[in-house]
N, C-alpha and C. Protein backbone atom coordinates (compact mmCIF):
# COMPACT_ATOMS: atom_id res chain seq x y z
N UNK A 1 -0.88 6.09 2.44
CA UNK A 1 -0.15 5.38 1.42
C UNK A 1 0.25 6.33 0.30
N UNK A 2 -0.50 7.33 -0.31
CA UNK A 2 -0.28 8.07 -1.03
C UNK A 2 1.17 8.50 -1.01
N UNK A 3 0.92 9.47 0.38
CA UNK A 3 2.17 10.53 1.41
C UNK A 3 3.43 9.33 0.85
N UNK A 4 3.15 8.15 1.51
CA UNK A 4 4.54 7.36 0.92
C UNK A 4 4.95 7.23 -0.26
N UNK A 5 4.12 7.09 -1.11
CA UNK A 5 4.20 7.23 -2.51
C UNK A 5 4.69 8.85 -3.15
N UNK A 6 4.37 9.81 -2.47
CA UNK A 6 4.78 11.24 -3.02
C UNK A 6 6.24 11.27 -2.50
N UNK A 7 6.66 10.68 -1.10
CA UNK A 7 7.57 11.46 -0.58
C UNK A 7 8.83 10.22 -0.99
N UNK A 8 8.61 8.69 -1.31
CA UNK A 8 9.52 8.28 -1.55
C UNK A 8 9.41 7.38 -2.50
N UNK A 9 8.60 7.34 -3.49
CA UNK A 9 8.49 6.79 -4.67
C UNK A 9 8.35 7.21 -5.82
N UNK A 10 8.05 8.55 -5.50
CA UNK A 10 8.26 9.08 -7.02
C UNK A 10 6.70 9.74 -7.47
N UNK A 11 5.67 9.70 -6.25
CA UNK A 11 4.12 10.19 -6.76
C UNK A 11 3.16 8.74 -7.65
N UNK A 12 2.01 9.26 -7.09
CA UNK A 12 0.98 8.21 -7.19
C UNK A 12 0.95 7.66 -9.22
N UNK A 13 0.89 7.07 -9.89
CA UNK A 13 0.84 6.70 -10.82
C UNK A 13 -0.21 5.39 -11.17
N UNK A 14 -0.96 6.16 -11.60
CA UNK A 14 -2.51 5.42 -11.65
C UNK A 14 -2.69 3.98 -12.38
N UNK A 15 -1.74 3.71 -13.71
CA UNK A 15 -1.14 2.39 -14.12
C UNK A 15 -0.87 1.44 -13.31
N UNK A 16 -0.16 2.21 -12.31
CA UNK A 16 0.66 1.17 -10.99
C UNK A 16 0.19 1.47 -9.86
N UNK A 17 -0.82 2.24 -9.44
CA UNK A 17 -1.52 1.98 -7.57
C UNK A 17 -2.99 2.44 -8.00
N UNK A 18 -3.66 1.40 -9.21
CA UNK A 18 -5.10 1.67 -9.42
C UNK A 18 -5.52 0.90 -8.16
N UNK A 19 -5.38 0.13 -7.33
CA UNK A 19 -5.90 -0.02 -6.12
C UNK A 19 -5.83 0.59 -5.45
N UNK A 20 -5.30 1.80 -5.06
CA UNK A 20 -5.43 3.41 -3.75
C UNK A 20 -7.07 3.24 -4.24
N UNK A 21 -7.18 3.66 -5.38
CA UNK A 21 -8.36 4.52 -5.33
C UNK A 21 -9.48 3.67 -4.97
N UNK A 22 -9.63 1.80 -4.51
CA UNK A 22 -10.33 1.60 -4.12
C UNK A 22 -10.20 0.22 -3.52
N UNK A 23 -9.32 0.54 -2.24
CA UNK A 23 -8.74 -0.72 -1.50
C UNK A 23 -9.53 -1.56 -1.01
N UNK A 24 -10.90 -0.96 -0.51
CA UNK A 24 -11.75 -1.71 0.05
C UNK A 24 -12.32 -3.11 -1.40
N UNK A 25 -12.59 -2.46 -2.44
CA UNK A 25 -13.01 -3.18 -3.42
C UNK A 25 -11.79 -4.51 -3.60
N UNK A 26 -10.70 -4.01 -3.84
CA UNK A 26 -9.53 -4.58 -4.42
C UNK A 26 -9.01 -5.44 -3.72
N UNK A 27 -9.05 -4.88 -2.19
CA UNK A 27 -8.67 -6.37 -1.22
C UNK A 27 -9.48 -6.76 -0.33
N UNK A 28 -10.07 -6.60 -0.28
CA UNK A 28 -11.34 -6.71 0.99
C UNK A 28 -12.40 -7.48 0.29
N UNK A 29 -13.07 -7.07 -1.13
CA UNK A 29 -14.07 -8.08 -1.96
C UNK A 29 -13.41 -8.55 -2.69
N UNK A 30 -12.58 -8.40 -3.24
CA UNK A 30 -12.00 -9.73 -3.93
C UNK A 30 -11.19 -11.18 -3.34
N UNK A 31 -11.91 -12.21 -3.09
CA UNK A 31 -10.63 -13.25 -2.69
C UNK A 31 -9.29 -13.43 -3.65
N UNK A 32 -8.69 -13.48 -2.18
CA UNK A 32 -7.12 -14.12 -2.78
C UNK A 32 -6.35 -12.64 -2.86
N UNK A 33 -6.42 -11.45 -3.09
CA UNK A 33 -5.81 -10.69 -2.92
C UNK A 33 -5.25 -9.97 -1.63
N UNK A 34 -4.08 -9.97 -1.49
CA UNK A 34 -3.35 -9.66 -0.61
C UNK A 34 -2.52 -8.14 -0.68
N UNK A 35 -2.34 -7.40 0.19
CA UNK A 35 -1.45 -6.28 0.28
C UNK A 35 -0.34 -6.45 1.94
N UNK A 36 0.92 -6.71 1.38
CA UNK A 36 2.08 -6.69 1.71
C UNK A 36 2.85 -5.86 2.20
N UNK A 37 3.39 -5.51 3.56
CA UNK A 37 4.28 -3.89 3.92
C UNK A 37 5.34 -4.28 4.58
N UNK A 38 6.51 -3.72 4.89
CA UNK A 38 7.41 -4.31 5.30
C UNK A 38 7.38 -3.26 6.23
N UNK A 39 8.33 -2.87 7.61
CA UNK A 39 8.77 -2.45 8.50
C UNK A 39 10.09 -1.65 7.97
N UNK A 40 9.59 0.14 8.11
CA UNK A 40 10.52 1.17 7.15
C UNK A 40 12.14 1.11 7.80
N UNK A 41 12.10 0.80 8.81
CA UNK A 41 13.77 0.35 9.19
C UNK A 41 14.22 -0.81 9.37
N UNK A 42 13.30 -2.05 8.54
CA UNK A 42 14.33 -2.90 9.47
C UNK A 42 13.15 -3.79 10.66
N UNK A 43 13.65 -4.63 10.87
CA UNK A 43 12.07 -5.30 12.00
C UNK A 43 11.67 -4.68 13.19
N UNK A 44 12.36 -3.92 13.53
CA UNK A 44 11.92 -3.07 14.44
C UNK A 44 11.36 -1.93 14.13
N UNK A 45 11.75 -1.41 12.56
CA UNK A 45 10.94 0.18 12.38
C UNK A 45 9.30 -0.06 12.56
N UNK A 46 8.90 1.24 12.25
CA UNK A 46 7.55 1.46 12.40
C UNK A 46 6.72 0.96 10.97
N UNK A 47 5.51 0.25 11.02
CA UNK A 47 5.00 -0.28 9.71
C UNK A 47 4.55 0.79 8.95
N UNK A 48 4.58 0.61 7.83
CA UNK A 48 4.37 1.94 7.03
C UNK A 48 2.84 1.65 6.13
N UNK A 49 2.28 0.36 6.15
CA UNK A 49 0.84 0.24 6.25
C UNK A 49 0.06 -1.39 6.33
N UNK A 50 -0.89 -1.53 6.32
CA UNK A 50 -1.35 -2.95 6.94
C UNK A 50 -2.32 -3.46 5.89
N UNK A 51 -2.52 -4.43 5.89
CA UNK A 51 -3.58 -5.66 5.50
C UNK A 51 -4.50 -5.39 6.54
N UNK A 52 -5.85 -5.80 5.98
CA UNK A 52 -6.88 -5.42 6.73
C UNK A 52 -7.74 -7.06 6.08
């Protein structure tokens, strides 16, 4: 997720992806939180990351 974040967002920015540093906490123990990815081309591209 990072790599995506360096190479097409502009680099990690800790204000706005304080959940990288601890996904398991952030979506995994907390209810109700969700993380969202879309498919990088289109519904057929390749997913660029998952919900767990």
């Amino acid at each position: 997720m990072r790599a995506v974040l360096a190479r097409d967002l502009g680099g990690y920015d800790p204000r706005l992806h304080a959940d990288l540093d601890d996904l398991a906490g952030t979506y995994l123990a907390t209810p109700g939180t969700r993380l969202f990815v879309c498919p990088a081309d289109g519904p057929a591209g390749p997913v660029v990351a998952l919900e767990d």
